[in-house]
Protein backbone atom coordinates (compact mmCIF):
# COMPACT_ATOMS: atom_id res chain seq x y z
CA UNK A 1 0.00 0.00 0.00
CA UNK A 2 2.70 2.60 0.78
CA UNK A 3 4.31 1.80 -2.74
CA UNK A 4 1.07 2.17 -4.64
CA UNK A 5 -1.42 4.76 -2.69
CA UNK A 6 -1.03 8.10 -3.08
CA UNK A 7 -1.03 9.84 0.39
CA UNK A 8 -4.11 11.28 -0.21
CA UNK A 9 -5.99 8.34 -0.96
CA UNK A 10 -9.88 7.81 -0.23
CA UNK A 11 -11.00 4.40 0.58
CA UNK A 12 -14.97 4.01 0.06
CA UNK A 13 -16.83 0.69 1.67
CA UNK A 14 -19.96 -0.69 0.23
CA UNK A 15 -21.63 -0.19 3.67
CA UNK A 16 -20.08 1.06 7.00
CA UNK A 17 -21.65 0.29 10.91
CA UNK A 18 -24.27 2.56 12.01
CA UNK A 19 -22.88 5.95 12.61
CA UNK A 20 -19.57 5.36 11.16
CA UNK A 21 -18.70 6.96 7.46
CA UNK A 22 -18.09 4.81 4.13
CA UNK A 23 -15.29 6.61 3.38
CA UNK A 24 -11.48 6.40 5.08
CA UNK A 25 -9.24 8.92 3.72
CA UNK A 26 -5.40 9.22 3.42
CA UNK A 27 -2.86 6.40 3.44
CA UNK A 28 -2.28 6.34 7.11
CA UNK A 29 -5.70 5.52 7.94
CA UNK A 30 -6.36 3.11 4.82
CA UNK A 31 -3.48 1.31 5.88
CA UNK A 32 -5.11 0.98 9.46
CA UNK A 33 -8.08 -0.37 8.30
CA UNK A 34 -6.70 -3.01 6.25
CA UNK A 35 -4.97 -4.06 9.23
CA UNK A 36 -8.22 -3.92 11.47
CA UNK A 37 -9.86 -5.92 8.59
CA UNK A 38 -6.73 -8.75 8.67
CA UNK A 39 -6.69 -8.65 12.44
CA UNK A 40 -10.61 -9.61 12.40
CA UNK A 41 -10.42 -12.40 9.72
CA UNK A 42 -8.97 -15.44 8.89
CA UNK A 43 -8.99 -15.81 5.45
CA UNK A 44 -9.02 -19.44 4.07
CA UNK A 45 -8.53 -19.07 1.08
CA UNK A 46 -8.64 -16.24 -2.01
CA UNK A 47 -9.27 -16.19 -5.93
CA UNK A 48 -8.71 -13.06 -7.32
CA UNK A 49 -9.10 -11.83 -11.19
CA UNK A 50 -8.05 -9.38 -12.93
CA UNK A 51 -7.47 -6.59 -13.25
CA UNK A 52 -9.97 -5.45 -15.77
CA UNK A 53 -8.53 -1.91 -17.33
CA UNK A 54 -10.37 1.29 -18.16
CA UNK A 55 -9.06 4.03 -18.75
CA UNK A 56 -7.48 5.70 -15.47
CA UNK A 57 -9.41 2.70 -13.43
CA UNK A 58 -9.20 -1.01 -13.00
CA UNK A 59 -11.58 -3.81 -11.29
CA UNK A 60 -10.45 -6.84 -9.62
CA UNK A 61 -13.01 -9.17 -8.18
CA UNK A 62 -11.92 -11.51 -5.57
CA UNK A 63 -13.79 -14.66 -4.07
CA UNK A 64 -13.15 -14.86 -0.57
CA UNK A 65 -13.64 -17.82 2.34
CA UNK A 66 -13.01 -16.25 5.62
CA UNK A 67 -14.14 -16.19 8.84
CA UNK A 68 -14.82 -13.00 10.67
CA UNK A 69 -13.21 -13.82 14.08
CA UNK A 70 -15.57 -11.46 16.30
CA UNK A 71 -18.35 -13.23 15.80
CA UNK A 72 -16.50 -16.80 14.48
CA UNK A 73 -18.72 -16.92 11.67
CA UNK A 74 -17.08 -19.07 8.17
CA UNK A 75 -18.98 -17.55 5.13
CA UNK A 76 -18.28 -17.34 1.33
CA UNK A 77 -17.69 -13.40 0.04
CA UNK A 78 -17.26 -12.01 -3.27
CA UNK A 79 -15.91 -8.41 -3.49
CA UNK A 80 -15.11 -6.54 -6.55
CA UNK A 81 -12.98 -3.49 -6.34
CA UNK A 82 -12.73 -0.17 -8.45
CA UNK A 83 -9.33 1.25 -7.89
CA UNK A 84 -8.43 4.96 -9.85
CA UNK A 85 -5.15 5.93 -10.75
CA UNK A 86 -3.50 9.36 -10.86
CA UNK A 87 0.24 9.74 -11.50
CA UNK A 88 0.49 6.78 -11.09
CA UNK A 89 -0.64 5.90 -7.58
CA UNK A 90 -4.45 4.83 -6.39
CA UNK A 91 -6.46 7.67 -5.40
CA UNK A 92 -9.58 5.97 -4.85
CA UNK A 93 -10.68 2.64 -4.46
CA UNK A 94 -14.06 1.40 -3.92
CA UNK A 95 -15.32 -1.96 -2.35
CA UNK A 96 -18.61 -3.79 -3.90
CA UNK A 97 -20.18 -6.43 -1.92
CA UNK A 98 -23.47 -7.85 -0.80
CA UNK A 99 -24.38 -7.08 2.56
């Protein structure tokens, strides 16, 4: 993440808990939540494909078995995410997920 996010990234979630915002911004705290997020889930295992190019974005969609160790539940995810690219470093990326 330090190598490819721009300082100023934003990070937007699909949904965030009640009272919290969607968005993180800035590398600092993006790089906090994705350790929050490892911290709370044991990932069994991961297919990921892609990327899928546009223009100044790309998708990747991965398909996820993890268990979210709060609540030590096992469930099957997919996620597809929309990063965009400025000078070349992500400025944006955007998680898509049923909830």
């Amino acid at each position: 993440m330090k190598s490819l996010y721009a300082e100023h990234i934003v990070s937007v979630e699909a949904g965030a808990p009640p009272g919290q915002s969607p968005e993180t911004a800035g590398l600092a705290a993006c790089i906090a939540k994705s350790a929050q997020w490892t911290e709370a889930t044991e990932v069994h295992s991961i297919k990921v494909e892609g990327p899928f190019p546009h223009g100044d974005r790309f998708a990747v969609i991965f398909d996820m078995d993890i268990t979210r160790r709060p609540e030590n539940k096992r469930f099957q995810m997919k996620e597809i995410a929309l990063y965009t690219v400025k000078s070349d470093k992500i400025v944006r990326e955007e998680f898509f997920y049923s909830m």
